[in-house]
PDB file of N, CA and C in Angstrom:
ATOM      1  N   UNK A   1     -61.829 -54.627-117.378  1.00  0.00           N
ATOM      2  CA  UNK A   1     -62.137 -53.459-118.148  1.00  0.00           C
ATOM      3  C   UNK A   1     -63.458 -53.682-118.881  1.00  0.00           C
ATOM      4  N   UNK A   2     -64.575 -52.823-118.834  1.00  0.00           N
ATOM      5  CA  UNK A   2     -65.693 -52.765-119.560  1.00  0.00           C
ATOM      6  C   UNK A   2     -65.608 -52.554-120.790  1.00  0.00           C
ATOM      7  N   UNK A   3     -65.814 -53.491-121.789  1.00  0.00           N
ATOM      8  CA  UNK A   3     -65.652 -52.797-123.087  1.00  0.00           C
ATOM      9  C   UNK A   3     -66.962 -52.693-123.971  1.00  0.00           C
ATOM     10  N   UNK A   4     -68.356 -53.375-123.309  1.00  0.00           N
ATOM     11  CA  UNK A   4     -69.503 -53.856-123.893  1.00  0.00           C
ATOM     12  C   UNK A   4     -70.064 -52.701-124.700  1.00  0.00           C
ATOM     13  N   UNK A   5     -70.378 -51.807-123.850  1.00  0.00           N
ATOM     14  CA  UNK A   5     -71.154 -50.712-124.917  1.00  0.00           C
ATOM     15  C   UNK A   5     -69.994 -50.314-125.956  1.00  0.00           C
ATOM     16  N   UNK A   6     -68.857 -49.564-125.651  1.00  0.00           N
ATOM     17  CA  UNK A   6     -67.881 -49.078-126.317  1.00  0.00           C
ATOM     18  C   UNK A   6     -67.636 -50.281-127.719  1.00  0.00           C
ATOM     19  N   UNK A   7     -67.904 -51.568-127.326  1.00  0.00           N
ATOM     20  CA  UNK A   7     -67.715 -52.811-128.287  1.00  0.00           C
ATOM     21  C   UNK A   7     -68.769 -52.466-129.313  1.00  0.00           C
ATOM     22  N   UNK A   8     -70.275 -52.004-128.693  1.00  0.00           N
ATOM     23  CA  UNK A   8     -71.163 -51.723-129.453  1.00  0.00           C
ATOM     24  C   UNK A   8     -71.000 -50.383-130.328  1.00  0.00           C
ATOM     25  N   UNK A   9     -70.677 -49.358-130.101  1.00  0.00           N
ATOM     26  CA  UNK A   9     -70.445 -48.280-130.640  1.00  0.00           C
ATOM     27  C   UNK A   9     -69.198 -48.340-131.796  1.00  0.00           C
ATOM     28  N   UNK A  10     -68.288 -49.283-131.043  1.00  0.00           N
ATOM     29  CA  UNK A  10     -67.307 -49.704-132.176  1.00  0.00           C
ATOM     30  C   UNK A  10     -67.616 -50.457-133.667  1.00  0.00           C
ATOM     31  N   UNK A  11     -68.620 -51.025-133.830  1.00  0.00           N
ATOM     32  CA  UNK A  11     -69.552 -51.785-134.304  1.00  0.00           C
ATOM     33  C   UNK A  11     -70.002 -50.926-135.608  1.00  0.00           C
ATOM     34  N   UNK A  12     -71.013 -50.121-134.831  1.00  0.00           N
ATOM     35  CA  UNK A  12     -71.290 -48.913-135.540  1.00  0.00           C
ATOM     36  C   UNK A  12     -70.721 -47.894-136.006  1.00  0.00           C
ATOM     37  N   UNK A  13     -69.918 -47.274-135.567  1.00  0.00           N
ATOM     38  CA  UNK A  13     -68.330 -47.150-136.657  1.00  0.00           C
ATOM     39  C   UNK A  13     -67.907 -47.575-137.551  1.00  0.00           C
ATOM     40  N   UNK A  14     -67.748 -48.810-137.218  1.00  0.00           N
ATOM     41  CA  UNK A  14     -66.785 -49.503-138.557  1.00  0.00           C
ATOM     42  C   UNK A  14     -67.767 -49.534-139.435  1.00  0.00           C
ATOM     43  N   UNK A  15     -69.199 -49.978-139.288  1.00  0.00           N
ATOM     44  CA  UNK A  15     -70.061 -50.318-140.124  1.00  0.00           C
ATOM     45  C   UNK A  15     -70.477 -49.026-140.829  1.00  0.00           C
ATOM     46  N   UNK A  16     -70.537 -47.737-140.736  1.00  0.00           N
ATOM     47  CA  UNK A  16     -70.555 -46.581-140.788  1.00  0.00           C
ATOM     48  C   UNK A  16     -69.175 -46.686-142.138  1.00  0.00           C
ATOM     49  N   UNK A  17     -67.907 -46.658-141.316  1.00  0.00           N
ATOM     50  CA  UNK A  17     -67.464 -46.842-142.780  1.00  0.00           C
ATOM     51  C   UNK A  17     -67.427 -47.716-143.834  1.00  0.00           C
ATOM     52  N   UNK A  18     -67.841 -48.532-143.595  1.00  0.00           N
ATOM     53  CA  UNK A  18     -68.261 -49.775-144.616  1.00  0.00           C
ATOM     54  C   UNK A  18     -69.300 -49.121-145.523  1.00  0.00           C
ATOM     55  N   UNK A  19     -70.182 -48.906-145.229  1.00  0.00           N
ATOM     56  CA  UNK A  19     -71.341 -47.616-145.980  1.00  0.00           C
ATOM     57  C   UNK A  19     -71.095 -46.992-146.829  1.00  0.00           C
ATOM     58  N   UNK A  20     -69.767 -46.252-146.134  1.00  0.00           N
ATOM     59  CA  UNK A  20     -69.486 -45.188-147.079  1.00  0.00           C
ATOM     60  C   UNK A  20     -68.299 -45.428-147.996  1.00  0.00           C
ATOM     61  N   UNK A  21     -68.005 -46.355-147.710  1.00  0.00           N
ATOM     62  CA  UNK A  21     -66.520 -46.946-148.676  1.00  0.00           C
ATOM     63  C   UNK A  21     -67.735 -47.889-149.750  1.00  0.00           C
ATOM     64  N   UNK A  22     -68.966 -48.197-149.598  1.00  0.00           N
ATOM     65  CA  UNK A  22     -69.416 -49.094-150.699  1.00  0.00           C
ATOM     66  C   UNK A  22     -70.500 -47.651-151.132  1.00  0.00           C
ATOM     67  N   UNK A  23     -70.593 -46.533-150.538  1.00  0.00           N
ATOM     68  CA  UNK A  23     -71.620 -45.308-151.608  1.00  0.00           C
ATOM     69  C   UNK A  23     -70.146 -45.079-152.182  1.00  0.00           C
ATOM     70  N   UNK A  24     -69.130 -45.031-151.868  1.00  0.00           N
ATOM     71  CA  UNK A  24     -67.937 -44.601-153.264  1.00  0.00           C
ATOM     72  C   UNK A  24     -67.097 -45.402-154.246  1.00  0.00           C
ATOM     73  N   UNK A  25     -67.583 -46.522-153.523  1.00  0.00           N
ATOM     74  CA  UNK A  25     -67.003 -47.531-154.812  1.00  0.00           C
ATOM     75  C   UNK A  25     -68.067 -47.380-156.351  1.00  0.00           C
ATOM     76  N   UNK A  26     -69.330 -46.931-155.983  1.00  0.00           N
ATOM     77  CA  UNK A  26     -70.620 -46.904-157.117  1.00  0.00           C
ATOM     78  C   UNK A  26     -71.573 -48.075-156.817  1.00  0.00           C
ATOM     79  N   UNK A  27     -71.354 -48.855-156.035  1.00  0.00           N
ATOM     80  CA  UNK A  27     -72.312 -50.071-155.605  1.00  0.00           C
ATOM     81  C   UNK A  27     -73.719 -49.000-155.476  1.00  0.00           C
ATOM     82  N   UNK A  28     -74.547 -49.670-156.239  1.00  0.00           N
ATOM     83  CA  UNK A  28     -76.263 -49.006-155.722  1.00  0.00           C
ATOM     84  C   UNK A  28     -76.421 -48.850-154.602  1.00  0.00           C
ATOM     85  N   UNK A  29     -76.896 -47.779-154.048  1.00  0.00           N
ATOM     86  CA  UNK A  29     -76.990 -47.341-152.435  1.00  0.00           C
ATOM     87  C   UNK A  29     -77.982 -48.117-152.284  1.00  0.00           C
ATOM     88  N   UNK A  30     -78.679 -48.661-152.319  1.00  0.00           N
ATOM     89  CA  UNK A  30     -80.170 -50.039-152.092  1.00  0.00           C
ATOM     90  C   UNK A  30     -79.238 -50.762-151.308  1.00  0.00           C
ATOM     91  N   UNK A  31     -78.117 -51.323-151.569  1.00  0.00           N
ATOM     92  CA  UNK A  31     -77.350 -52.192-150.566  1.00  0.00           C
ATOM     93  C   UNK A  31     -76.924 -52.026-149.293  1.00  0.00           C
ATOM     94  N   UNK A  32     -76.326 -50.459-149.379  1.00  0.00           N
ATOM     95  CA  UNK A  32     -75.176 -50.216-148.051  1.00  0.00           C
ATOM     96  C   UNK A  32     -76.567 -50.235-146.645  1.00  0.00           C
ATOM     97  N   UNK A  33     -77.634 -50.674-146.753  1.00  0.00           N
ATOM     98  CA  UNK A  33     -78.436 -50.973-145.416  1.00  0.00           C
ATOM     99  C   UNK A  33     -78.300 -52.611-144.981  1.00  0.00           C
ATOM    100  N   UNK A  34     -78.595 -53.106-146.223  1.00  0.00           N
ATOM    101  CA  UNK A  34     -78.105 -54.705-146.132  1.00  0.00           C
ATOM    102  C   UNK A  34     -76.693 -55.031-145.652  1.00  0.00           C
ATOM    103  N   UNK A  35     -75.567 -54.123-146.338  1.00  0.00           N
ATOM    104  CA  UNK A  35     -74.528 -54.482-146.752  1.00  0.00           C
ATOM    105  C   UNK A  35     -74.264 -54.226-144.906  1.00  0.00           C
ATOM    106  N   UNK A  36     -74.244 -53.199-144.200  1.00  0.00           N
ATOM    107  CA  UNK A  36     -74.228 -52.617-142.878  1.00  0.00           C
ATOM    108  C   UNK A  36     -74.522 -53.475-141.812  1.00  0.00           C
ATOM    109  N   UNK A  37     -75.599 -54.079-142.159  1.00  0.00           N
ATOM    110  CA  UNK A  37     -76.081 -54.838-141.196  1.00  0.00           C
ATOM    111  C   UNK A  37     -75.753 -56.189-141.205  1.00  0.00           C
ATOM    112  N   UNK A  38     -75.570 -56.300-142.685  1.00  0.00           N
ATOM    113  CA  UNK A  38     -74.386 -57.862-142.205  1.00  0.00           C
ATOM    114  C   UNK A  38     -73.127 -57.634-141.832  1.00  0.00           C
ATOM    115  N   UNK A  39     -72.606 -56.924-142.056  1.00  0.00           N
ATOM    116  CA  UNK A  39     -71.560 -56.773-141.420  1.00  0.00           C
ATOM    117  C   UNK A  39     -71.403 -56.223-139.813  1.00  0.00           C
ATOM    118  N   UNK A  40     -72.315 -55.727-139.530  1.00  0.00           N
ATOM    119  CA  UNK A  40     -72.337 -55.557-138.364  1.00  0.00           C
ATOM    120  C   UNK A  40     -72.948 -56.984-137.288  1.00  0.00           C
ATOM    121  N   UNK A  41     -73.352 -57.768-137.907  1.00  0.00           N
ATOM    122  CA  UNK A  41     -73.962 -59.498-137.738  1.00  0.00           C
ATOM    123  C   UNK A  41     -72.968 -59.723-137.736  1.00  0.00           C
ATOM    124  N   UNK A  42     -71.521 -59.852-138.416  1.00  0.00           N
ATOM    125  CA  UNK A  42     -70.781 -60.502-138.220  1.00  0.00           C
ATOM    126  C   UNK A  42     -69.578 -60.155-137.149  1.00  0.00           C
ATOM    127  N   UNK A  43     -69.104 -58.524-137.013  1.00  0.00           N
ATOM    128  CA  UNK A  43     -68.707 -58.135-136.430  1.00  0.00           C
ATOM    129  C   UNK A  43     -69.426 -57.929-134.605  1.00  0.00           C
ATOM    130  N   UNK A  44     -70.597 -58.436-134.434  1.00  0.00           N
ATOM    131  CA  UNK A  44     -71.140 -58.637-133.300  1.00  0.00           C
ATOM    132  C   UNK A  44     -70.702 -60.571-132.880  1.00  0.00           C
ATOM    133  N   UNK A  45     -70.469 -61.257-133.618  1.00  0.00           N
ATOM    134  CA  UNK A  45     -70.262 -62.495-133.410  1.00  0.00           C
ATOM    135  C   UNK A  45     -69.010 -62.254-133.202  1.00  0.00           C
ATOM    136  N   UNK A  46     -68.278 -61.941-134.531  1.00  0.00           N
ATOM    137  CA  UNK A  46     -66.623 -61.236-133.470  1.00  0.00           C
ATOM    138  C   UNK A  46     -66.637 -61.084-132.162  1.00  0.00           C
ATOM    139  N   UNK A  47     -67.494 -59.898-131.891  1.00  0.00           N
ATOM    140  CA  UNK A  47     -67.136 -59.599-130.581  1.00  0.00           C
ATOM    141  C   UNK A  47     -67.352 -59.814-129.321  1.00  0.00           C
ATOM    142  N   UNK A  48     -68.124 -61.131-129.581  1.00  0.00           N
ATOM    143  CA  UNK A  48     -68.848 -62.048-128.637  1.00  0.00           C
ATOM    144  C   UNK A  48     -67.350 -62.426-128.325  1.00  0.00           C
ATOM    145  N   UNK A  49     -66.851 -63.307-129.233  1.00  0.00           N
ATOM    146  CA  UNK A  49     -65.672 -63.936-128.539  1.00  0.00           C
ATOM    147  C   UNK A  49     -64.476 -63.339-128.454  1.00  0.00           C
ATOM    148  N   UNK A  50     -63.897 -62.048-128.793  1.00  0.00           N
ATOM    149  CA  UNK A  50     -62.478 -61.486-128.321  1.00  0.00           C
ATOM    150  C   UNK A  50     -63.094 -60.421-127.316  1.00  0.00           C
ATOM    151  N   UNK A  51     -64.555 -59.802-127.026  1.00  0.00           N
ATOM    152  CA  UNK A  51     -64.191 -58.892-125.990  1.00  0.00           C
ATOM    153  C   UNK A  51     -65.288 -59.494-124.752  1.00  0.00           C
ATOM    154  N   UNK A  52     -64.323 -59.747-123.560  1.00  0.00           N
ATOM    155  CA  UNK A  52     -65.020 -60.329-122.934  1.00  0.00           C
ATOM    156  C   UNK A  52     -66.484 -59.944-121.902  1.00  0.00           C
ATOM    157  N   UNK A  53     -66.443 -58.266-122.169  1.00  0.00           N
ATOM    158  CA  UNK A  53     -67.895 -57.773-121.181  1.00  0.00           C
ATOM    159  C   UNK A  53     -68.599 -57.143-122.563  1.00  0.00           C
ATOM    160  N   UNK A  54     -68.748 -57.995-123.829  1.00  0.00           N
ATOM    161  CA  UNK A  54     -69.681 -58.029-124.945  1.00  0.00           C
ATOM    162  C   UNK A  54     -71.191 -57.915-123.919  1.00  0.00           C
ATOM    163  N   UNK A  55     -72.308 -57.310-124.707  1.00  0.00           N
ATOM    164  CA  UNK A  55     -73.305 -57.355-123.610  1.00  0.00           C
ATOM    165  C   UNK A  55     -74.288 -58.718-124.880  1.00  0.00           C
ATOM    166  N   UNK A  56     -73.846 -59.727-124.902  1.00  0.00           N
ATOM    167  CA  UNK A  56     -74.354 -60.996-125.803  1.00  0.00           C
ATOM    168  C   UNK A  56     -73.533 -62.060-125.280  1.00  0.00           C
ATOM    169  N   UNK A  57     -74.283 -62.858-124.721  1.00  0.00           N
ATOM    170  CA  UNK A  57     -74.103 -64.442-124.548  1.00  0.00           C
ATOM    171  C   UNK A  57     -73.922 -65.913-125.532  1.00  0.00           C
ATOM    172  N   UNK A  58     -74.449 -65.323-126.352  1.00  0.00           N
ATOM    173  CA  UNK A  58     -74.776 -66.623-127.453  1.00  0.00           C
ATOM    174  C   UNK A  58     -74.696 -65.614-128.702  1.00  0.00           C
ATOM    175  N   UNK A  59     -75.168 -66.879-129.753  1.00  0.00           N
ATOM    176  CA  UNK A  59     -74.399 -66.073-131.353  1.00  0.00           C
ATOM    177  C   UNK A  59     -75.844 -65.446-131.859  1.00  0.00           C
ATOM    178  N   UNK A  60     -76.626 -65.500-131.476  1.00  0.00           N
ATOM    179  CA  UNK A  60     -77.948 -65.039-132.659  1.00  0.00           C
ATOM    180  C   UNK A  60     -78.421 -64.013-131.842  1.00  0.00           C
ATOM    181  N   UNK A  61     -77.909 -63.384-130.121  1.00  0.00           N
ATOM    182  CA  UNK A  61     -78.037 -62.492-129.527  1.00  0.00           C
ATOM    183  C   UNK A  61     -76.844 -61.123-130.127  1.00  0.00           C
ATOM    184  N   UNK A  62     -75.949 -61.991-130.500  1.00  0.00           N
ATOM    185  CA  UNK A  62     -74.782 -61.397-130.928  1.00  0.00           C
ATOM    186  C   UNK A  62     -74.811 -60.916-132.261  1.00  0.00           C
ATOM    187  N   UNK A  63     -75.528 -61.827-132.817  1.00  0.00           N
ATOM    188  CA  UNK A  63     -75.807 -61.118-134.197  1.00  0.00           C
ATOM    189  C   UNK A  63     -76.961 -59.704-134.356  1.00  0.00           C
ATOM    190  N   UNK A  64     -77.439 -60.263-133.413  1.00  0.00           N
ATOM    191  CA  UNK A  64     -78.536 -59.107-133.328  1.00  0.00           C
ATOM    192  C   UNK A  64     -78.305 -57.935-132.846  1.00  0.00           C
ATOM    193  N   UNK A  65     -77.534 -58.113-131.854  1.00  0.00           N
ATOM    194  CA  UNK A  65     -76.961 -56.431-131.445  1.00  0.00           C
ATOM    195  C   UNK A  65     -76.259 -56.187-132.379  1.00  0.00           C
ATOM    196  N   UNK A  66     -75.113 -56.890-133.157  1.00  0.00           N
ATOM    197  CA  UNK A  66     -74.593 -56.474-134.462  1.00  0.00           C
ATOM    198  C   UNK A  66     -75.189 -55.444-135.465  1.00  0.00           C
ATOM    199  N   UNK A  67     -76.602 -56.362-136.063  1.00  0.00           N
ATOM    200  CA  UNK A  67     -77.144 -55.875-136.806  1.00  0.00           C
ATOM    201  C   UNK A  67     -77.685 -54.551-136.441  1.00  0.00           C
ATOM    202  N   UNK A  68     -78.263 -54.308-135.432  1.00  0.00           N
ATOM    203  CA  UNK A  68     -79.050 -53.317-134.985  1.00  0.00           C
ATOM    204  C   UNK A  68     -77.980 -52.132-135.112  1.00  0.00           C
ATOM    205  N   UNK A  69     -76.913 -52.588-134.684  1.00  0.00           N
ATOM    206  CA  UNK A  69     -75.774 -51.456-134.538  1.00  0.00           C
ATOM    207  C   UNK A  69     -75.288 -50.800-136.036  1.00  0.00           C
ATOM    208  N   UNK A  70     -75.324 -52.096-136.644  1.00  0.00           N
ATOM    209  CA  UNK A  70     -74.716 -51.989-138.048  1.00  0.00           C
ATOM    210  C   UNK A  70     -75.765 -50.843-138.841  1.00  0.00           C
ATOM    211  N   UNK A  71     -77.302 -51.013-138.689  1.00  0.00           N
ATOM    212  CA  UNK A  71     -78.750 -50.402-139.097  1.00  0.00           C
ATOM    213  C   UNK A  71     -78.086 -49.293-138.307  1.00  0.00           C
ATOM    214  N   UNK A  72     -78.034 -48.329-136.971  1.00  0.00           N
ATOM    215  CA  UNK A  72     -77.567 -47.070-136.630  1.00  0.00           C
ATOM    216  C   UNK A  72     -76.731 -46.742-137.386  1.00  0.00           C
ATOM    217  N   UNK A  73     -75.702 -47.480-137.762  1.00  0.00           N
ATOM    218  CA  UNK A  73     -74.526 -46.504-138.464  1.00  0.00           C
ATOM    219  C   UNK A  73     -75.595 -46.040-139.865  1.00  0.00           C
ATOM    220  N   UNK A  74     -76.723 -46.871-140.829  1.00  0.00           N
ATOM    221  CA  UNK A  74     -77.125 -46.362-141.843  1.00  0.00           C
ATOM    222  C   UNK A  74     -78.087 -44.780-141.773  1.00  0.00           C
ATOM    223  N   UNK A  75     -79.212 -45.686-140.523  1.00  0.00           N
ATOM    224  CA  UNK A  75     -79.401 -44.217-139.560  1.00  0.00           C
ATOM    225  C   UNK A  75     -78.751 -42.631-138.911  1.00  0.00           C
ATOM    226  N   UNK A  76     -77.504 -43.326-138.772  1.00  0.00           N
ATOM    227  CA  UNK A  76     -76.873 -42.163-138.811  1.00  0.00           C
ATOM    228  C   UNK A  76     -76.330 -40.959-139.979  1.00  0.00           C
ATOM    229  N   UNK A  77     -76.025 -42.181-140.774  1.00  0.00           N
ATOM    230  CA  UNK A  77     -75.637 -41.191-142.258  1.00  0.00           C
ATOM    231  C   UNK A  77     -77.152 -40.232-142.688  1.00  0.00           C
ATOM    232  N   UNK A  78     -78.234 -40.826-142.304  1.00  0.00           N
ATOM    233  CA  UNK A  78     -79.368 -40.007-142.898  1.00  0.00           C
ATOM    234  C   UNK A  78     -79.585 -38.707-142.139  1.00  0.00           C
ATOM    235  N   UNK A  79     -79.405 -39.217-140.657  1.00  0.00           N
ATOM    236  CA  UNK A  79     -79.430 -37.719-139.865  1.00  0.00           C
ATOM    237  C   UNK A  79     -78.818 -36.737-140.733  1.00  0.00           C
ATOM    238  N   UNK A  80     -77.433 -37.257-140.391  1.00  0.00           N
ATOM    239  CA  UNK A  80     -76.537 -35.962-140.976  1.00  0.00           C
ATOM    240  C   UNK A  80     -76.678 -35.586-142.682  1.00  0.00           C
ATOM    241  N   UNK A  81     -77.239 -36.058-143.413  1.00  0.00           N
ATOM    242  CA  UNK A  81     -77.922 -36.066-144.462  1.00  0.00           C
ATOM    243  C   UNK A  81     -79.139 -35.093-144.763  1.00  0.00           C
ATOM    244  N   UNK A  82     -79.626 -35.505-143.886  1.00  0.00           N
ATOM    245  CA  UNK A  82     -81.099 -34.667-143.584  1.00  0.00           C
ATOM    246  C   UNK A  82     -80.574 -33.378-142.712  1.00  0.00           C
ATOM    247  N   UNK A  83     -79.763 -32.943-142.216  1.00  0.00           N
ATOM    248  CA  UNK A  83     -79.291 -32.367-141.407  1.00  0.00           C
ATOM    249  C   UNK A  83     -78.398 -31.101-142.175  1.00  0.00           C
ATOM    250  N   UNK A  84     -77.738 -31.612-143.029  1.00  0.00           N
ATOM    251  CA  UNK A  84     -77.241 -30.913-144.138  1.00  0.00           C
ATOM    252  C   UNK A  84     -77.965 -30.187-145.210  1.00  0.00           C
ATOM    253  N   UNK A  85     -79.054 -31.431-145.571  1.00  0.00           N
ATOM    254  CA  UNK A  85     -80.305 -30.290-146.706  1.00  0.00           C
ATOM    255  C   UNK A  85     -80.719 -29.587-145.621  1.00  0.00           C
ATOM    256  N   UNK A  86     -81.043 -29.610-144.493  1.00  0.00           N
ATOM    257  CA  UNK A  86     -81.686 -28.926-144.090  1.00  0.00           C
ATOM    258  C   UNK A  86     -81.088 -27.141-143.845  1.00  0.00           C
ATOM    259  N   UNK A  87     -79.901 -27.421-143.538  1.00  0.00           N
ATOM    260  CA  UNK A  87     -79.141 -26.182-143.922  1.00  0.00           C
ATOM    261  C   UNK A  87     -78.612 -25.545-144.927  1.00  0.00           C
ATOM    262  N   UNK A  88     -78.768 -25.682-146.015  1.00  0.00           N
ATOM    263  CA  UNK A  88     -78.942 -25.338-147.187  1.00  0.00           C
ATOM    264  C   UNK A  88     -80.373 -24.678-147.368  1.00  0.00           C
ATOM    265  N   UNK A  89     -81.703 -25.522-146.905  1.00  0.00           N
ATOM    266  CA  UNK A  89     -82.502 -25.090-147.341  1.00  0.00           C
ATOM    267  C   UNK A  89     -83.546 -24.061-146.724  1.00  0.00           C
ATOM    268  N   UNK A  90     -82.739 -23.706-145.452  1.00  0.00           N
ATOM    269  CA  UNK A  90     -83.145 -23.052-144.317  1.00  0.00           C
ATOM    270  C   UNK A  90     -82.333 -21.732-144.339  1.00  0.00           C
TER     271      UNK A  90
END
């Protein structure tokens, strides 16, 4: 079973809610980009070793698709962010 991209998208999800569970705890939003992307570093090393068609071989490849994934989920909140003033202001 292929799970590599879907592993990646899963990634970005979770990290997505990680974001938004630390913009409602009151943590300074300055973090939840840091906060995202380590966690998505770590959850890419996860998934190096429980899913086996991960598209990462080694751990600092793994961290890196992590991170990158973890950075989309912050990317994503801005779309829809920007996406929202924009309908309001349109």
């Amino acid at each position: 079973m292929d799970f590599g991209m879907a592993g990646v998208a899963a990634i970005t999800v979770i990290a997505y809610v990680i974001g938004l569970t630390v913009k409602a705890s009151g943590i300074n939003n300055k973090w939840i980009p840091i906060l995202c992307a380590l966690s998505g570093a770590l959850l890419g090393v996860a998934g190096m070793y429980v899913m086996p068609d991960f598209p990462a071989g080694d751990v600092i490849t793994a961290a890196a698709v992590g991170i990158v994934s973890g950075l989309a989920a912050t990317g994503a909140d801005q779309m829809i962010k920007q996406m929202k003033d924009g309908e309001s202001n349109g």
